[in-house]
Structure formats: structure tokens, C-alpha cells
Protein backbone atom coordinates (compact mmCIF):
# COMPACT_ATOMS: atom_id res chain seq x y z
CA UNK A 1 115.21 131.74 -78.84
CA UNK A 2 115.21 133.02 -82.66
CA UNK A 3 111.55 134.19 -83.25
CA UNK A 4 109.08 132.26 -85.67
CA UNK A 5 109.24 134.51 -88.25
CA UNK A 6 112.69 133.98 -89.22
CA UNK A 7 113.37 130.67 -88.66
CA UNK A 8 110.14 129.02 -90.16
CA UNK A 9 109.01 127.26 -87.61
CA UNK A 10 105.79 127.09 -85.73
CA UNK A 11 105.01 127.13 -82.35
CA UNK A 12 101.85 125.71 -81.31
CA UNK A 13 100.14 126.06 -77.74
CA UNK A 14 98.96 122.44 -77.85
CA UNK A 15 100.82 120.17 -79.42
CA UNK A 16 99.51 117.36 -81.80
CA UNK A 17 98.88 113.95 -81.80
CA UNK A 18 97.81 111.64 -85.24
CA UNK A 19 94.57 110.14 -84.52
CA UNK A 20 91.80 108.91 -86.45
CA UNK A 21 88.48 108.49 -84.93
CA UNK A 22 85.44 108.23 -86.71
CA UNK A 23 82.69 110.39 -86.77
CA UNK A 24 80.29 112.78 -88.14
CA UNK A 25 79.83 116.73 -88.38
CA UNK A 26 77.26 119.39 -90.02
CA UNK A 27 78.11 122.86 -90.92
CA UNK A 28 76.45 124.86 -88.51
CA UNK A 29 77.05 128.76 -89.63
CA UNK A 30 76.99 130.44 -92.09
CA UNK A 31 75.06 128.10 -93.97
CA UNK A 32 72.76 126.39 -91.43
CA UNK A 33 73.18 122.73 -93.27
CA UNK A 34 71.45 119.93 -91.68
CA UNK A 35 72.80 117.17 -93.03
CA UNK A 36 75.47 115.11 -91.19
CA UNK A 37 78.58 114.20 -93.21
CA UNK A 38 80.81 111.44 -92.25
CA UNK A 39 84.84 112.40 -91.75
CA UNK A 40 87.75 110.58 -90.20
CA UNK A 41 90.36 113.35 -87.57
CA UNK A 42 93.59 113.46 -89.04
CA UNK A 43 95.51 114.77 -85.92
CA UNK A 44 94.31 116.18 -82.38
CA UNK A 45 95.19 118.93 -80.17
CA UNK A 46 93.94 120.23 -76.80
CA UNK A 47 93.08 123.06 -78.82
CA UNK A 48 91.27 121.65 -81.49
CA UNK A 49 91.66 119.00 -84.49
CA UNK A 50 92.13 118.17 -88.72
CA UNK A 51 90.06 116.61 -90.47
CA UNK A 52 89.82 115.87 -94.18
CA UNK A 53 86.68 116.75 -95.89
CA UNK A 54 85.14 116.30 -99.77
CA UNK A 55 84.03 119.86 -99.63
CA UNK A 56 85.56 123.02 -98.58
CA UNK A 57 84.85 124.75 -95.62
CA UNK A 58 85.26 128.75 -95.27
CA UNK A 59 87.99 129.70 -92.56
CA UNK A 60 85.57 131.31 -89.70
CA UNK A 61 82.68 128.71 -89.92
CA UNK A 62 80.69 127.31 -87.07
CA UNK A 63 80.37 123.63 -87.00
CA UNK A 64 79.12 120.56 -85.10
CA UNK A 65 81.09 117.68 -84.12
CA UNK A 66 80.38 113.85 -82.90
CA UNK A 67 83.35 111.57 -82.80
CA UNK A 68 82.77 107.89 -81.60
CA UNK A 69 85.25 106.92 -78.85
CA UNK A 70 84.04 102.68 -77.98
CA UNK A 71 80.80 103.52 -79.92
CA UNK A 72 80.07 106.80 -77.32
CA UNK A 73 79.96 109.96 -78.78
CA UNK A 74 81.75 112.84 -77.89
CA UNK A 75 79.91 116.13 -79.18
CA UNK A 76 81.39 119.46 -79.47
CA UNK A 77 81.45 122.54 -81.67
CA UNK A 78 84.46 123.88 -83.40
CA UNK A 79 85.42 127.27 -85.58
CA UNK A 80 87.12 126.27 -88.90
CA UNK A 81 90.94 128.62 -88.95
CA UNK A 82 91.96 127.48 -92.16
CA UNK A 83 91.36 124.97 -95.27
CA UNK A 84 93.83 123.84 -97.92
CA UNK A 85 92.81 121.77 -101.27
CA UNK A 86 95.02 119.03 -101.42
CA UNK A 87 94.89 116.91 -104.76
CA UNK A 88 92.35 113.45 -105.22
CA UNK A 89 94.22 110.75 -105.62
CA UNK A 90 94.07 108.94 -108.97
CA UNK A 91 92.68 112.16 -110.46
CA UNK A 92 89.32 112.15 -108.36
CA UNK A 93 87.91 115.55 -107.18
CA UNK A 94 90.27 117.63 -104.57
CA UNK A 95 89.95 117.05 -100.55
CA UNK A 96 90.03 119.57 -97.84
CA UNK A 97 92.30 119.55 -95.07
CA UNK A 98 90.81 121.70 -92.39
CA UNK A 99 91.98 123.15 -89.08
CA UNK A 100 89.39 123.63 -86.34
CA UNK A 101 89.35 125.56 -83.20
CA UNK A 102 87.54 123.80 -80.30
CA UNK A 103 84.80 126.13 -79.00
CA UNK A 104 82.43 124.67 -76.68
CA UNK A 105 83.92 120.87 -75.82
CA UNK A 106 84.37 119.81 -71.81
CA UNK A 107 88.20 119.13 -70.62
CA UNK A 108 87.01 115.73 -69.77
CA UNK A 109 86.33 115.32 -73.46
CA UNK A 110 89.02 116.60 -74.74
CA UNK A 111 91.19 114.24 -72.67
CA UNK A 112 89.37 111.34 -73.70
CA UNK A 113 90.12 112.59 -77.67
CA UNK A 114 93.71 112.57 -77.00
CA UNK A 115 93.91 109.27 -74.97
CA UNK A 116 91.43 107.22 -77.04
């Protein structure tokens, strides 16, 4: 197999599914915010999930998670690996796409994420 690098494309460990489940999330380090901010997943992973978000979040940041699966929520905590401005549509502020790393989240859950 040619490696990654020179063919361009990328290997993932998990791969992804689009899924959009509702839920809610606060930032939990390095800025300790207590609000709870509403957000829709984009896609899913057994490895972790993207969301969009109205502000940006800095690659490396701790955050809390509860997405509603038939009203039940499923709480976890993820690491943000990476956010990318995309433009607002109809010339409304920027969104944030932003890759998370599951960190503490059961396998039960997980497979419940995925099969919703």
C-alpha cells in the first residue's frame, strides 16, 4: 500500500458515519465555562465526533458532552484535535467545525451513538 503522505489520503482508525443528534456541551478546560450551549454532531466515529459550533474552540480543550438518543442522554467528555472556520452563510458570522477525541464515554455508549 502507497503511504498517506504521498497519495493524500487519510486513514482513519474508526471510520465515520453522518449523524445528527441533538444535544448540548460546555467547555470544560481551559476556560472552566458553565454555560451549556446547544450543537447538532455532524458525523460519528468510535473514536470520537464533529460538531459545528458558533464559537471557536482551541485544539487541546477539555469539554463536556450530552447528546439525546429517544430523549435519554448520553454524557461523555471529549478533547477538541482540531477546528476550522468555515464561512456563515448569507454573510452571517463564521462557524466552527470541530473534531473531538472521545475521552471518558462507555463502549455501550458509544454503540448506541453510532446505531441511533
Amino acid at each position: 500500500m502507497i503511504p498517506e503522505q504521498k497519495t493524500g489520503l487519510e486513514i482513519r482508525k474508526h471510520p465515520r458515519v453522518n449523524k445528527n443528534i441533538k444535544g448540548d456541551y460546555r467547555l470544560v478546560l481551559p476556560e472552566e465555562r458553565k454555560e451549556r450551549l446547544p450543537l447538532e454532531t455532524e458525523t460519528i466515529s468510535g473514536g470520537g465526533l464533529m460538531f459545528l459550533s458558533s464559537i471557536p474552540i482551541k485544539e487541546g480543550a477539555h469539554l463536556e458532552f450530552r447528546l439525546f438518543i429517544k430523549e435519554r442522554p448520553i454524557e461523555f467528555t471529549a478533547q477538541a484535535v482540531w477546528t476550522n472556520e468555515q464561512p456563515g452563510l448569507n454573510n452571517k458570522q463564521p462557524v466552527y467545525a470541530t473534531g473531538l477525541r472521545f475521552n471518558i464515554i462507555t463502549q455501550e455508549d458509544i454503540t448506541k451513538l453510532l446505531m441511533s
